[in-house]
C-alpha atoms as a PDB file:
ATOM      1  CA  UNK A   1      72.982  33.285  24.362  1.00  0.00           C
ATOM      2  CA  UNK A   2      70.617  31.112  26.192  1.00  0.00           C
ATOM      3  CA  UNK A   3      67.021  31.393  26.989  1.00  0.00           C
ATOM      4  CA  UNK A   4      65.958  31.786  30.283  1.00  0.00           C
ATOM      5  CA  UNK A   5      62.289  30.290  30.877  1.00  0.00           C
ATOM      6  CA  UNK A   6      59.557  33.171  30.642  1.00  0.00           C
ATOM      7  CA  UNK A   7      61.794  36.118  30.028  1.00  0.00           C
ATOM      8  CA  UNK A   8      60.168  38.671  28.417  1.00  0.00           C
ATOM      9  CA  UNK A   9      61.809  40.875  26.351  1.00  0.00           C
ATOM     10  CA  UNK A  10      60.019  44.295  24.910  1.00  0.00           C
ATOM     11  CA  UNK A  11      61.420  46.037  21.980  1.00  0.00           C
ATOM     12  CA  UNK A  12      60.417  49.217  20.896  1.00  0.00           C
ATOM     13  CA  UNK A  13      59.991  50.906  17.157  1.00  0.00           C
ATOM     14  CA  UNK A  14      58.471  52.288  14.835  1.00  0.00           C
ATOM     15  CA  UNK A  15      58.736  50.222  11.753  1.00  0.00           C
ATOM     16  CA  UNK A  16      57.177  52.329   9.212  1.00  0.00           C
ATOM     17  CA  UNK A  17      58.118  50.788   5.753  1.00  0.00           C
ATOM     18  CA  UNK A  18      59.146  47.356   7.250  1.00  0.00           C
ATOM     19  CA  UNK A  19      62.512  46.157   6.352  1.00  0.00           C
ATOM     20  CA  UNK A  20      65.337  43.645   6.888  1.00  0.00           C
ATOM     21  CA  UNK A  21      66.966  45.821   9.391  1.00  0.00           C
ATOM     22  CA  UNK A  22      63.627  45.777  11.297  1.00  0.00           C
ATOM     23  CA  UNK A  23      63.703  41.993  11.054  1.00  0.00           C
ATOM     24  CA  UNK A  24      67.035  41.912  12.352  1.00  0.00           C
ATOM     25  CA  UNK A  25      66.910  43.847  15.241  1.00  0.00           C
ATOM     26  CA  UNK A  26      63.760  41.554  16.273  1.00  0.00           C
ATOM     27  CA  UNK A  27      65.523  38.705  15.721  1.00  0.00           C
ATOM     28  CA  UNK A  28      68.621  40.147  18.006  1.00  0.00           C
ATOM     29  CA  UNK A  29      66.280  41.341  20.498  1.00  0.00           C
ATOM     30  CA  UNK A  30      64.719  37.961  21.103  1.00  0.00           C
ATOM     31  CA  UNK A  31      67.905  36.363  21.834  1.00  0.00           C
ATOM     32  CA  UNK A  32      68.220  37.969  25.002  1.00  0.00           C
ATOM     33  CA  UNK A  33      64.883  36.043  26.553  1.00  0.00           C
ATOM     34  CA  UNK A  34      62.442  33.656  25.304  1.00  0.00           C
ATOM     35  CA  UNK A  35      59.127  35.807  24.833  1.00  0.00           C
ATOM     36  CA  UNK A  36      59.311  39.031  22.396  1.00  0.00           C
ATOM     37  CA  UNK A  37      57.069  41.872  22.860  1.00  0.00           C
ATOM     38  CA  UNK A  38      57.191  45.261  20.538  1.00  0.00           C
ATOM     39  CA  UNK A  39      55.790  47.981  21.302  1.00  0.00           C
ATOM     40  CA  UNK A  40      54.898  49.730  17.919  1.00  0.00           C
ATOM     41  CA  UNK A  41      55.310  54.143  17.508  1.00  0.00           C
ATOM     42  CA  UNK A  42      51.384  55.794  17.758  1.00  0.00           C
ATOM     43  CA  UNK A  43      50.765  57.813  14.512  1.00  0.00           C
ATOM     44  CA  UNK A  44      50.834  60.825  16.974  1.00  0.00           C
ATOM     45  CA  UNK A  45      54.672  60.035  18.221  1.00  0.00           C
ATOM     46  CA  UNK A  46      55.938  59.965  14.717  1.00  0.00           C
ATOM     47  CA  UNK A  47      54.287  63.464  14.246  1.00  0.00           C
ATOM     48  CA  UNK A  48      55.415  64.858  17.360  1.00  0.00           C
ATOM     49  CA  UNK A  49      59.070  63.268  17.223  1.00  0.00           C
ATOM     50  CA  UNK A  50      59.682  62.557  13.636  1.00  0.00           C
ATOM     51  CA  UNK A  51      58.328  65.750  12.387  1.00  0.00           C
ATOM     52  CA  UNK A  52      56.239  64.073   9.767  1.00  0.00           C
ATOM     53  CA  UNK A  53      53.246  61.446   8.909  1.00  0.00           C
ATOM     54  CA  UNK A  54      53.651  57.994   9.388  1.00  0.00           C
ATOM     55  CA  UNK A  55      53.511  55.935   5.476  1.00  0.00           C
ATOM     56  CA  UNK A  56      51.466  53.099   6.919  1.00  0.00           C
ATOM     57  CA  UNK A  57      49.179  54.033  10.091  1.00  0.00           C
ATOM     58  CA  UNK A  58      49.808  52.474  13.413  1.00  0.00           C
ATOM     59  CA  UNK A  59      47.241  49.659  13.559  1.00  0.00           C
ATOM     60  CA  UNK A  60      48.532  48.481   9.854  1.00  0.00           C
ATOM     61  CA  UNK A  61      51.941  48.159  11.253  1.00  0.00           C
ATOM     62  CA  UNK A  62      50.543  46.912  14.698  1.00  0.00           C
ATOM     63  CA  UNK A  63      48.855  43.981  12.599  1.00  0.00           C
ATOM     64  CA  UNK A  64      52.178  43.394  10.071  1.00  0.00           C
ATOM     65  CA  UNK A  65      54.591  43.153  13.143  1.00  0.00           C
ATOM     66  CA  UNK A  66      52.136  41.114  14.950  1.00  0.00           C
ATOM     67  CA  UNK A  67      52.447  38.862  12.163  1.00  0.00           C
ATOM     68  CA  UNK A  68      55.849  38.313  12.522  1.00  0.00           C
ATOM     69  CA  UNK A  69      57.594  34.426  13.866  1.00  0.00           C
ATOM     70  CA  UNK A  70      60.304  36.193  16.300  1.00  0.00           C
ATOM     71  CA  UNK A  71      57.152  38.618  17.899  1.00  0.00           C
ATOM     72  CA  UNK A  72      55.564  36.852  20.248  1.00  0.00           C
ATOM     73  CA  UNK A  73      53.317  39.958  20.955  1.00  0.00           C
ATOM     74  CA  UNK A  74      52.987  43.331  19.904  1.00  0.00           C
ATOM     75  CA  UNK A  75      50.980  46.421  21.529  1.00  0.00           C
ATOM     76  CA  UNK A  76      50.650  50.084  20.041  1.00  0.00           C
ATOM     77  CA  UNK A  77      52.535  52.461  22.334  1.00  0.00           C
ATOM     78  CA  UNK A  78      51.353  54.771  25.009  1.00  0.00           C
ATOM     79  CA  UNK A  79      49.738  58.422  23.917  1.00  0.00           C
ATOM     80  CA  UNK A  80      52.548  60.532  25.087  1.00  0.00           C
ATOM     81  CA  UNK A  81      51.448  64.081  26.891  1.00  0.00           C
ATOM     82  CA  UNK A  82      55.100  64.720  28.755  1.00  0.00           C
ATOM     83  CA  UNK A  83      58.205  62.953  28.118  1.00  0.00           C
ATOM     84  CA  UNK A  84      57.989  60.058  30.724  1.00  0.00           C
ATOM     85  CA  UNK A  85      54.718  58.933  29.591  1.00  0.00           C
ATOM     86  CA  UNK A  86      56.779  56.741  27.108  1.00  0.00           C
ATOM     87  CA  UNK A  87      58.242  54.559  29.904  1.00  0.00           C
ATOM     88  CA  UNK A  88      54.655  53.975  31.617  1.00  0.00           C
ATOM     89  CA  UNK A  89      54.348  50.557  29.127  1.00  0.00           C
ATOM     90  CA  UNK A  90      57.034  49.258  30.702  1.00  0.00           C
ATOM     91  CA  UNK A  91      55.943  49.038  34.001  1.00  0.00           C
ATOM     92  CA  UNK A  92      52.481  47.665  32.412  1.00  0.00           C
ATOM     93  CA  UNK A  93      54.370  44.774  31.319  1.00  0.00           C
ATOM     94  CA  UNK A  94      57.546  44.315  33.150  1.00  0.00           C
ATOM     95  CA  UNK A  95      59.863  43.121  30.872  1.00  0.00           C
ATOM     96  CA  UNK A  96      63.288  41.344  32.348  1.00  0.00           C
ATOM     97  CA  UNK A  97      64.913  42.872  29.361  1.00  0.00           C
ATOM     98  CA  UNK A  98      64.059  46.524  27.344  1.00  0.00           C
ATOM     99  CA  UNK A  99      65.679  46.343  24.038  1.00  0.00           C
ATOM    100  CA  UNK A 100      66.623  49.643  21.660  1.00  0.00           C
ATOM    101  CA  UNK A 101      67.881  49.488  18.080  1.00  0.00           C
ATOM    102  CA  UNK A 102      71.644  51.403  17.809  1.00  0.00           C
ATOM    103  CA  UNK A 103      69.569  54.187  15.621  1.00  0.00           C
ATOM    104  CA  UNK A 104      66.492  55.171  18.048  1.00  0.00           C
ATOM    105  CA  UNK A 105      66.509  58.537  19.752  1.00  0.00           C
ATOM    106  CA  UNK A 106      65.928  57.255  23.580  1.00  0.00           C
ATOM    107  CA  UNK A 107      67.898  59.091  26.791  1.00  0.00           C
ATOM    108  CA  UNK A 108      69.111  55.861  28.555  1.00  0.00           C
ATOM    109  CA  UNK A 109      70.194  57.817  31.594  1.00  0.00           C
ATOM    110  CA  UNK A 110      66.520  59.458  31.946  1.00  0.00           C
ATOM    111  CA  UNK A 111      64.796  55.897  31.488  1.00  0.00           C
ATOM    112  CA  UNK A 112      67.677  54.220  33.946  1.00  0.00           C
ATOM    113  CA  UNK A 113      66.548  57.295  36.342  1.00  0.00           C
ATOM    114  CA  UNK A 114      63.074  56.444  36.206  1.00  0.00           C
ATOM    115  CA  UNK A 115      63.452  52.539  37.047  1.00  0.00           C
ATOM    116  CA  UNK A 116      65.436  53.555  39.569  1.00  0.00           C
ATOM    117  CA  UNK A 117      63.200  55.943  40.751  1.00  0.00           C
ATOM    118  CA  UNK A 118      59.723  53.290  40.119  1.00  0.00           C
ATOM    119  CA  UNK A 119      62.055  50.631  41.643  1.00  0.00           C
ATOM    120  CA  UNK A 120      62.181  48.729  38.100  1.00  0.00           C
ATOM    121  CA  UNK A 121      65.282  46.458  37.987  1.00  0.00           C
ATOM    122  CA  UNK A 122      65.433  45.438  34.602  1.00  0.00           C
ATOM    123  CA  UNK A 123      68.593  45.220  31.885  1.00  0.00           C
ATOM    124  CA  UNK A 124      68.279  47.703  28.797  1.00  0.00           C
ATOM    125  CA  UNK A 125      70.160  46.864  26.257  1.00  0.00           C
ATOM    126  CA  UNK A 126      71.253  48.471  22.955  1.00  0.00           C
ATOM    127  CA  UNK A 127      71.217  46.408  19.840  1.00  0.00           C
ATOM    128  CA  UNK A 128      73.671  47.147  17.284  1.00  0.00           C
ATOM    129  CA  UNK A 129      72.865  46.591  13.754  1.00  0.00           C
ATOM    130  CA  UNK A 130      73.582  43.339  11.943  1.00  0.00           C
ATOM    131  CA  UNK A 131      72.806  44.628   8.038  1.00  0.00           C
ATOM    132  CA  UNK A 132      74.056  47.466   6.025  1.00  0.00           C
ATOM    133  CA  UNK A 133      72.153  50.703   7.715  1.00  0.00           C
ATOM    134  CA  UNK A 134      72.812  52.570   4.270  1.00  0.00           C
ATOM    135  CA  UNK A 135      71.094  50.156   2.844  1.00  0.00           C
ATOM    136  CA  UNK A 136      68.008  49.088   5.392  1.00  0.00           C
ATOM    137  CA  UNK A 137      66.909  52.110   6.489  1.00  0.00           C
ATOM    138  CA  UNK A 138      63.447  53.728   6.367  1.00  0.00           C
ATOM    139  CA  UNK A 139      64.594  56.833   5.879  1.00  0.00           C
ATOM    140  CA  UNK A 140      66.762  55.770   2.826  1.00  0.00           C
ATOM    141  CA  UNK A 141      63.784  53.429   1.775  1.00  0.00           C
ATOM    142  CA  UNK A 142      61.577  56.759   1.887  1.00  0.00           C
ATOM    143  CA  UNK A 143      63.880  58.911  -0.546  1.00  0.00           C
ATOM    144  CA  UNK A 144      64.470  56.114  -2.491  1.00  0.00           C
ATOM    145  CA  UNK A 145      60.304  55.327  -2.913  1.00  0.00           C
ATOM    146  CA  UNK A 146      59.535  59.159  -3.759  1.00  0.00           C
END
């Protein structure tokens, strides 16, 4: 894949309990342009869509992904009140490319309705996983930890 000059990419995540898979799915994600934003879960999204407390709180795992080679910049997530509030980032940074791991809960016909409808042309793309997701998962990492 080549890099295009100034394409942004944005990738989106939670990354409690960092991992390789997270690492991965960066690193996949910024093939597809040459500048890598994430946009990190709030605490109050992993309550509300998780159905439980995040193990490191969002400005720890703002800082750690922010830390990161492949991220060229990172940004905690909008508060959501209704469901669409989660898109209004992207049109705050305008990304030529939006970028979702193959495991993350996101209605790609609702967000391809609401470019459309905010007359956002962008590509979305849907990484699939280059490690063992048995292995490199949080959720595994979390059972595994207790």
């Amino acid at each position: 894949m080549y890099y295009m000059k100034n394409k942004v990419v944005l990738a989106f995540g939670t990354f409690d309990i960092l991992h390789v898979g997270h690492i991965k799915y960066l690193e996949s994600a910024k093939k597809h342009g040459s500048r890598l934003g994430v946009v990190i879960a709030r605490d109050s999204s992993i309550i509300r869509f998780k159905n439980r407390e995040p193990v490191i709180n969002e400005k720890d795992r703002l800082k750690i992904i922010k830390s990161l080679k492949v991220v060229d910049f990172a940004v905690l997530g909008n508060e959501i009140k209704n469901a669409r509030d989660k898109y209004k980032i992207i049109k705050k940074f305008m990304p030529d490319v939006v970028v979702f791991g193959y495991d993350q809960k996101v209605n790609l016909e609702d967000l391809r309705s609401w470019l459309k409808q905010n007359k956002i042309n962008i590509k979305i793309i849907r990484i699939r996983y280059g490690h063992i997701p048995e292995k490199y998962k949080s959720s595994i990492i979390r059972k595994t930890i207790k």
